[in-house]
Protein backbone atom coordinates (compact mmCIF):
# COMPACT_ATOMS: atom_id res chain seq x y z
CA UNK A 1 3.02 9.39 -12.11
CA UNK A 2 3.31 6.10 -10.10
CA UNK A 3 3.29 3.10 -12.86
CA UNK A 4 2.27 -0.46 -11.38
CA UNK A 5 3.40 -3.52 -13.06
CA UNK A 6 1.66 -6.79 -12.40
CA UNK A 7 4.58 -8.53 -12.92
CA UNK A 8 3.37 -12.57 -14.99
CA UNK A 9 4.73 -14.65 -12.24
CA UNK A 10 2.64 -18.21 -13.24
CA UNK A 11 1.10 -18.83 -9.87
CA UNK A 12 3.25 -16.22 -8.01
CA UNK A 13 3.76 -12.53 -6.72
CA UNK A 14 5.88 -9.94 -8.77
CA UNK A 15 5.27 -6.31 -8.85
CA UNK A 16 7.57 -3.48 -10.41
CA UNK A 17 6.41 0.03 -8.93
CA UNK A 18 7.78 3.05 -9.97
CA UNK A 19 7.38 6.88 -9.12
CA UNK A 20 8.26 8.19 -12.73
CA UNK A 21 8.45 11.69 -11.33
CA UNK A 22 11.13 10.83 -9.17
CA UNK A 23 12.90 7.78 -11.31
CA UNK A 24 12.89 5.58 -7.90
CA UNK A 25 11.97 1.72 -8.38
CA UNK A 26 10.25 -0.57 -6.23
CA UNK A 27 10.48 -4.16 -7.22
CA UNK A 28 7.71 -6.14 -4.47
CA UNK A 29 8.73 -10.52 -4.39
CA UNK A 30 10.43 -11.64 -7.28
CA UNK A 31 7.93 -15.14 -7.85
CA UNK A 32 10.10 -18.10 -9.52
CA UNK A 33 13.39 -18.14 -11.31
CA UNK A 34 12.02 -18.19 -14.13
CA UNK A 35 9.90 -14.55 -13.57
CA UNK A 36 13.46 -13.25 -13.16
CA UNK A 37 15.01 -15.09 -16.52
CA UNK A 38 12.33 -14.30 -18.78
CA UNK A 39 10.23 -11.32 -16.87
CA UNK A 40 11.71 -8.91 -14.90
CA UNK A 41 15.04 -8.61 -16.39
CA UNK A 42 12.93 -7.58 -19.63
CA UNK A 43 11.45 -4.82 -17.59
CA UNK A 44 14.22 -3.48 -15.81
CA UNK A 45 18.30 -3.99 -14.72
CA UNK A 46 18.38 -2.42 -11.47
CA UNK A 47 15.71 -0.92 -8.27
CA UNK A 48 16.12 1.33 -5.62
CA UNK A 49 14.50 -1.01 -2.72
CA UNK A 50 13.62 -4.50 -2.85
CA UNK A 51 10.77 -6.25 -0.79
CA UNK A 52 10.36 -9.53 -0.03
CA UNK A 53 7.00 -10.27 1.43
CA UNK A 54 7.65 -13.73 2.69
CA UNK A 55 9.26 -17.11 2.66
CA UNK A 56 7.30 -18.60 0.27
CA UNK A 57 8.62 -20.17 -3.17
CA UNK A 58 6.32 -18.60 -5.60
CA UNK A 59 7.27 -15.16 -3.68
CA UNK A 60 11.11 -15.24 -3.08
CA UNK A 61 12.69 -17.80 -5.68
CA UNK A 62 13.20 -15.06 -8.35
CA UNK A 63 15.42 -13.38 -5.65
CA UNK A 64 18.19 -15.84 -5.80
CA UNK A 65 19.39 -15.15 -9.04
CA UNK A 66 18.56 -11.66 -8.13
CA UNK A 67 20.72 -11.56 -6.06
CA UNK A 68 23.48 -13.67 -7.60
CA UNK A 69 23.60 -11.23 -10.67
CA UNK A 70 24.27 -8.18 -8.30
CA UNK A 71 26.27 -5.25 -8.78
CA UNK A 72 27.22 -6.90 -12.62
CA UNK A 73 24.45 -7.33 -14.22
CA UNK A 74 21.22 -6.36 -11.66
CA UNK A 75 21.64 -3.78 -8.92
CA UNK A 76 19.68 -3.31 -5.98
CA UNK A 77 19.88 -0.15 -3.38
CA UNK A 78 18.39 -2.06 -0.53
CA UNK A 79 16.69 -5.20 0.76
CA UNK A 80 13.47 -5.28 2.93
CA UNK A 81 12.87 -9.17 4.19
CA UNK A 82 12.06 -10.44 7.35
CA UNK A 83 14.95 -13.15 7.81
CA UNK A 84 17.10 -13.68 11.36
CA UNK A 85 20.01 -11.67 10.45
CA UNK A 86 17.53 -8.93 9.71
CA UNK A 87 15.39 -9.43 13.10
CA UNK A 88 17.15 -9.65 16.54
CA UNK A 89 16.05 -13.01 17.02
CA UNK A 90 15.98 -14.93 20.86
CA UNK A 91 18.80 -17.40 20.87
CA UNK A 92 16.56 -20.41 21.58
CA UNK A 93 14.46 -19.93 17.70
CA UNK A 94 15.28 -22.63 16.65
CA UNK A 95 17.30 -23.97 13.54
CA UNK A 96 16.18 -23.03 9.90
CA UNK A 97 14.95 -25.51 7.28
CA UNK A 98 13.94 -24.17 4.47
CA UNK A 99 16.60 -24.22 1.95
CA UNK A 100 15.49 -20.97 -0.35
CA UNK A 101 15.48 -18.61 2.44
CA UNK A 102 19.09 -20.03 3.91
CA UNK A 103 20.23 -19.12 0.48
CA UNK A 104 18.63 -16.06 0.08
CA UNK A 105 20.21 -15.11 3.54
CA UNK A 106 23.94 -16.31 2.34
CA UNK A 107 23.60 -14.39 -0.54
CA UNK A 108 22.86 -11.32 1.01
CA UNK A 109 25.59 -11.21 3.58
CA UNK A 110 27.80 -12.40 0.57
CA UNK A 111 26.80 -9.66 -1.69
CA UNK A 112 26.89 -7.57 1.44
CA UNK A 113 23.52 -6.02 0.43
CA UNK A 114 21.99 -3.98 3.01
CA UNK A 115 18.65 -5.96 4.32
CA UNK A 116 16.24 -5.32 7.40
CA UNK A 117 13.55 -6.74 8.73
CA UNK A 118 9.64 -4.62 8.22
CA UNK A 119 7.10 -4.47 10.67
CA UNK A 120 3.56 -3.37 11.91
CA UNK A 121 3.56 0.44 12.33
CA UNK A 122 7.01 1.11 10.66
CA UNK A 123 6.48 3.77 7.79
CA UNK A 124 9.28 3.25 4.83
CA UNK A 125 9.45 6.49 2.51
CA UNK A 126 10.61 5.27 -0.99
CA UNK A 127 10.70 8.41 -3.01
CA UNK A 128 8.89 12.08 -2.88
CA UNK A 129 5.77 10.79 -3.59
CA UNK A 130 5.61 7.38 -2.34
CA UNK A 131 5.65 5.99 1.28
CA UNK A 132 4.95 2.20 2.77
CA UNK A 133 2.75 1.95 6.14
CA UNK A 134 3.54 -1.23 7.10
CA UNK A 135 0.41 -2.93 8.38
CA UNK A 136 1.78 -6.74 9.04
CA UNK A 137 3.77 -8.47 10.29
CA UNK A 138 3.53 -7.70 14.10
CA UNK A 139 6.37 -8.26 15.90
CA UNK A 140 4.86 -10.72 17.76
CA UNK A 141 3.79 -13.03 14.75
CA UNK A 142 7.35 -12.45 13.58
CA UNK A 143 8.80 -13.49 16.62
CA UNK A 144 6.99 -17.07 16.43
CA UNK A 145 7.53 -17.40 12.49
CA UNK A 146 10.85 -17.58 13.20
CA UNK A 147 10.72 -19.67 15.96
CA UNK A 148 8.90 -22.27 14.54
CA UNK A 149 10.32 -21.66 10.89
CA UNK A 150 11.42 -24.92 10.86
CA UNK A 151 8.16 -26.84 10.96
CA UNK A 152 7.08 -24.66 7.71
CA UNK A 153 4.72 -27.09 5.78
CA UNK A 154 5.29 -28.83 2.33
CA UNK A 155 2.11 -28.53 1.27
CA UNK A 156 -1.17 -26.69 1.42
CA UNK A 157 -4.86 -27.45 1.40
CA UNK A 158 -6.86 -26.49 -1.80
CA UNK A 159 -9.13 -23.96 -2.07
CA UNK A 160 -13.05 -24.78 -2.25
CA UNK A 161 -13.40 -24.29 -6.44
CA UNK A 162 -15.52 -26.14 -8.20
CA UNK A 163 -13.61 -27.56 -11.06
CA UNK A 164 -16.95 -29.50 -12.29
CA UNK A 165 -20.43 -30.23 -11.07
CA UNK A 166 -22.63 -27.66 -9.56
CA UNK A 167 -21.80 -24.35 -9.73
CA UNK A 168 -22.75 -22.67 -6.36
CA UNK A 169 -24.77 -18.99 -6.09
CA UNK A 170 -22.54 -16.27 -5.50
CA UNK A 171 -25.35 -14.96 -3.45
CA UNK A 172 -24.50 -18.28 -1.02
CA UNK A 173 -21.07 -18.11 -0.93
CA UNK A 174 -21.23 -14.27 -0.12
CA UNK A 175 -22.64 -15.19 2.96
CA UNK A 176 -20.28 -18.48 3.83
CA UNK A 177 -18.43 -18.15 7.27
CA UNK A 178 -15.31 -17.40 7.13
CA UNK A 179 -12.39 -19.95 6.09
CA UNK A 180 -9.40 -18.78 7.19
CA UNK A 181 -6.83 -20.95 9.51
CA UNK A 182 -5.13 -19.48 12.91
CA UNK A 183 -2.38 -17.56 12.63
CA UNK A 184 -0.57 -20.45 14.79
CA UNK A 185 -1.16 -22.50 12.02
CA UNK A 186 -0.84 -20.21 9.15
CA UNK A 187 2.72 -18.85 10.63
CA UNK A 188 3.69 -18.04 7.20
CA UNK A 189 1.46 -16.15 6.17
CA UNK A 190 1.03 -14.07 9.39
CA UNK A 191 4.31 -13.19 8.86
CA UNK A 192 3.85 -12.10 5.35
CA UNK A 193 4.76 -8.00 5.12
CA UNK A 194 1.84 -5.68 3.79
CA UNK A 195 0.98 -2.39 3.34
CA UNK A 196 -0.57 0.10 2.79
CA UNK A 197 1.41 2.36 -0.68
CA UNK A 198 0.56 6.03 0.16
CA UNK A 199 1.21 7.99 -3.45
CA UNK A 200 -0.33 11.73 -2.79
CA UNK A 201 -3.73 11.78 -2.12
CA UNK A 202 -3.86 8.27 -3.30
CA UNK A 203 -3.98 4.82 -1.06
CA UNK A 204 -2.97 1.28 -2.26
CA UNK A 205 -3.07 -1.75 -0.20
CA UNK A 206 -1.01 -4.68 -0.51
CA UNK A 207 -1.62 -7.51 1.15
CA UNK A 208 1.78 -10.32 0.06
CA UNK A 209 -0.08 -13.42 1.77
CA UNK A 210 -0.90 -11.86 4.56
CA UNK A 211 -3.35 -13.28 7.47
CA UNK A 212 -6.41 -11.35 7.45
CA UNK A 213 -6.97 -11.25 10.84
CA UNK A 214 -3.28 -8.97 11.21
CA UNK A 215 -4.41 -6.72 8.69
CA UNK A 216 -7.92 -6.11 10.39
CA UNK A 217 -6.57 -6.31 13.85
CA UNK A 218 -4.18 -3.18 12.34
CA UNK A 219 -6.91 -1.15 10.68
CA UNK A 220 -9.15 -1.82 14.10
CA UNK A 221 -6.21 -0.35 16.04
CA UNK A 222 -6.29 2.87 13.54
CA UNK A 223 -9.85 3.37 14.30
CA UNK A 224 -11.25 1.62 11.29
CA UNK A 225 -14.42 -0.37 11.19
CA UNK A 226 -17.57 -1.27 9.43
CA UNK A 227 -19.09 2.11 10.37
CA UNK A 228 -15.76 4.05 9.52
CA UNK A 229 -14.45 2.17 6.35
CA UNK A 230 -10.77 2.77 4.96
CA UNK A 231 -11.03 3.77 1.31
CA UNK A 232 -8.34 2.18 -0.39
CA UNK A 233 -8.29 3.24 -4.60
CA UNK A 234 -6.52 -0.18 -5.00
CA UNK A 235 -6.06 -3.72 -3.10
CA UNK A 236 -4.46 -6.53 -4.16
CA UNK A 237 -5.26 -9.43 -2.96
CA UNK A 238 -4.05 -11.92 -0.18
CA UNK A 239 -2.56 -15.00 -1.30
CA UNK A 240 -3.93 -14.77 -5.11
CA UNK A 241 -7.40 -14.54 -3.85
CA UNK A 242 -7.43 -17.92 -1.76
CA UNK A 243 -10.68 -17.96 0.59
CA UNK A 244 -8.20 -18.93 3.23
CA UNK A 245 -6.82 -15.18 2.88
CA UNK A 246 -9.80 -13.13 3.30
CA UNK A 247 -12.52 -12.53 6.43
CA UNK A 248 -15.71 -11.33 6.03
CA UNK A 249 -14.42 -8.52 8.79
CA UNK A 250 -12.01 -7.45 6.13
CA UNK A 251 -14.67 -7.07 3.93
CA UNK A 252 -16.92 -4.99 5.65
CA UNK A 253 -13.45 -2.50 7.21
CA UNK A 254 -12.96 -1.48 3.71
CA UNK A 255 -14.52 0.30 0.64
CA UNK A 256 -13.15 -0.21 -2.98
CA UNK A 257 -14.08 -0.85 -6.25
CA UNK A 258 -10.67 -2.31 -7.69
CA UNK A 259 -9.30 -5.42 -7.29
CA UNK A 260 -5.70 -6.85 -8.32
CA UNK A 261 -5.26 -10.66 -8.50
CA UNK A 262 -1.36 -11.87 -9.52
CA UNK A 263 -2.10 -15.99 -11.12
CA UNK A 264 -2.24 -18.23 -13.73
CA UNK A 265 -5.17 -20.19 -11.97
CA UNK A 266 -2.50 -22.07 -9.94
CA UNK A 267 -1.70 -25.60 -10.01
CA UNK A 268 -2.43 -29.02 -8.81
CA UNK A 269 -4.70 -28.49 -5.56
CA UNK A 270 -3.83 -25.40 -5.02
CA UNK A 271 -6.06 -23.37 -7.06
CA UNK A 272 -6.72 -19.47 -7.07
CA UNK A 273 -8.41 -17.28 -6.97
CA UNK A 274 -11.55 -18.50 -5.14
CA UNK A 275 -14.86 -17.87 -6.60
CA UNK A 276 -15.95 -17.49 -3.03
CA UNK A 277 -13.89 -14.86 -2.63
CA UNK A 278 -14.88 -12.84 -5.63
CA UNK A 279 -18.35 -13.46 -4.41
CA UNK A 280 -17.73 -11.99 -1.32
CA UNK A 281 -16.58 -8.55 -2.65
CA UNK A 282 -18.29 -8.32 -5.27
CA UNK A 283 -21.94 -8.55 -3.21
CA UNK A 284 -20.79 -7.54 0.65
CA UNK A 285 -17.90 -4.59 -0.12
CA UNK A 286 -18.61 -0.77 -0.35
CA UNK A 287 -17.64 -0.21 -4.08
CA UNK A 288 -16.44 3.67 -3.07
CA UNK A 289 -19.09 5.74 -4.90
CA UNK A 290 -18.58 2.65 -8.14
CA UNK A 291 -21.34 1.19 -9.40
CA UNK A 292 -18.76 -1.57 -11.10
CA UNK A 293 -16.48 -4.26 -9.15
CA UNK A 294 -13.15 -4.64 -11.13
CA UNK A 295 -11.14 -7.49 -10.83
CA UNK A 296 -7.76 -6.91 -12.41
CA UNK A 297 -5.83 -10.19 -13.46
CA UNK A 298 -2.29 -10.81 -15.26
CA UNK A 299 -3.21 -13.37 -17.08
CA UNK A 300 -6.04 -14.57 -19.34
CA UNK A 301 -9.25 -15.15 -17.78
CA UNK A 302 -9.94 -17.97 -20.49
CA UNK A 303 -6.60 -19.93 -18.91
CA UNK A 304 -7.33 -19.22 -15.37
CA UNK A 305 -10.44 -20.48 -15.80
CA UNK A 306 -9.40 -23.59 -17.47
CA UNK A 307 -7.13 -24.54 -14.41
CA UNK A 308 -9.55 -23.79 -11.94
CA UNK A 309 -13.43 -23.91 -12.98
CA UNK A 310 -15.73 -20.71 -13.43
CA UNK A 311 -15.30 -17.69 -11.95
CA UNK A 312 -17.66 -15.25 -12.92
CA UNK A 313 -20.86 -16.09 -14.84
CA UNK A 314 -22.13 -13.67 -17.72
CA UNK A 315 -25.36 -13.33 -16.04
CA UNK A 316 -23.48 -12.32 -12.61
CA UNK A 317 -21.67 -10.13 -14.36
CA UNK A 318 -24.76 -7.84 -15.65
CA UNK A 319 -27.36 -8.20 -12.49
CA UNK A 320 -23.73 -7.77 -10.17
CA UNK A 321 -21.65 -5.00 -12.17
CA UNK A 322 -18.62 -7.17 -12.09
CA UNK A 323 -16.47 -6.31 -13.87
CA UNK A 324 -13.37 -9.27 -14.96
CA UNK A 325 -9.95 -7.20 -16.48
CA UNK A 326 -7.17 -8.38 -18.21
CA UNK A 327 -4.69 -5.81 -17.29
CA UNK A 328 -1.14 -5.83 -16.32
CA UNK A 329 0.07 -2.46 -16.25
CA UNK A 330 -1.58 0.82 -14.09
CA UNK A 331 -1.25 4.29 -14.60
CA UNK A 332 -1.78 5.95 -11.60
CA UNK A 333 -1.93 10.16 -11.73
């Protein structure tokens, strides 16, 4: 059985997966410290392969004291992250300026864990069951994260929600253009590692933060499009469900009818997930033979909504089949 846990990481990304047929462990970004302290310690004291989607804090904070427990008192078998000393890098990059991935980097060559860099097209088998087709970064996008890793931004730009005042159709923001930055200015991200979790007969995507334009670029390349849609039995979401993280290409490349979302609503002006992006699925995706839309979250819909404005109306719920979970944990046979 493959058990999925949607790790409570406040407004971050933490998820424990596990073929229980094979006892491997798969711990995906480790959110803040504090998911570490009080989270995934609880859940378990050691994992087989450790990924690290991105740079982000809210992805790769938790690793630190990860990291600074192991062998003692956590142990890991082996790291995936996309840092220089796990990328042959050109010599003229550039210097690196953020301080959480300089420290994730010492720590590594201090533990002397074994790390390497994922990319587009590189398959990663994890146990008997379970394999990772990496679908982002390129190398390309990589190549200039790196480069221009030290101009990494302090801040981000909130999400359209409405916190108060009119609440907009769905049916109008299903059919909004798409919001998404360049991938030149949304390095980051485009450098964020995905993929698609192949367990059996069964196909997961994960998206980290990834730009949408790599993933559809990849799935293009693979012979996918609107007319020949990739069924995927789960997909969790880009970047908490930000409308920045989505296309409406995306949208109509794929068919499924279940949706994970990893927040707390977010905070300040960063807010997630977008009701715009809900919107879009829920009235433009091919629900794979469903007549529901499920949106899994790991925390209280009542809270996220108190952050960051409505969501999902009762009434869209019934004339849309949506379908709004509060579900942390997934059985998968």
């Amino acid at each position: 059985m493959l058990k999925i846990t949607n790790i409570q990481a406040n407004c971050g990304d933490s998820f424990l997966i596990e073929d229980t047929d094979d006892s491997r462990k798969l711990l995906l970004d480790c959110g803040f410290k504090i998911t570490y302290q009080h989270k995934i310690k609880q859940l378990t004291s050691s994992v087989d392969f450790l990924v690290l989607t991105h740079s982000d804090e809210d992805h790769i904070h938790g690793a630190i004291p990860l990291i600074e427990d192991t062998p003692h008192r956590f142990t890991v078998g082996k790291v995936f992250v996309n840092v220089p000393s796990s990328y042959e890098v050109l010599s003229d990059s550039g210097d690196i300026s953020i301080h959480q991935a300089i420290t994730l980097e010492s720590l590594l060559k201090e533990k002397e864990l074994p790390h390497q860099s994922l990319l587009a097209g590189e398959t990663i088998k994890i146990s008997e069951n379970i394999s990772l087709e990496i679908i982002s970064p390129t190398k390309e996008d990589l190549k200039y994260f790196i480069g221009k890793y030290k101009d990494v931004r302090r801040s981000s730009s909130p999400d359209p929600i409405s916190k108060i005042g009119t609440i907009i159709p769905l049916e109008t923001l299903a059919n909004n253009n798409d919001a998404y930055k360049s991938k030149k200015s949304d390095f980051t991200n485009a450098a964020s590692i995905a993929f698609i979790l192949k367990y059996k007969d069964r196909n997961l995507l994960f998206l980290g933060d990834a730009h949408p334009t790599v993933v559809t670029d990849y799935l293009e390349a693979k012979g996918f499009s609107k007319e020949k849609k990739y069924t995927f039995d789960y997909i969790k979401l880009s970047h908490h469900g930000s409308i920045t993280s989505i296309s409406n290409k995306f949208v109509s490349m794929v068919s499924c009818s279940n949706y994970i979302l990893s927040t707390n609503g977010g905070k300040a002006r960063s807010l997630h997930p977008s009701r715009e992006t809900l919107a879009k699925l829920a009235l433009s995706v091919d629900r794979s033979d469903s007549d529901d839309i499920h949106f899994f979250f790991n925390y209280p819909i009542e809270e996220i909504t108190a952050r960051n404005g409505l969501l999902i109306s009762s009434e869209e719920k019934i004339k849309h089949n949506i379908k709004l979970i509060e579900q942390c944990s997934f059985d998968i046979i």
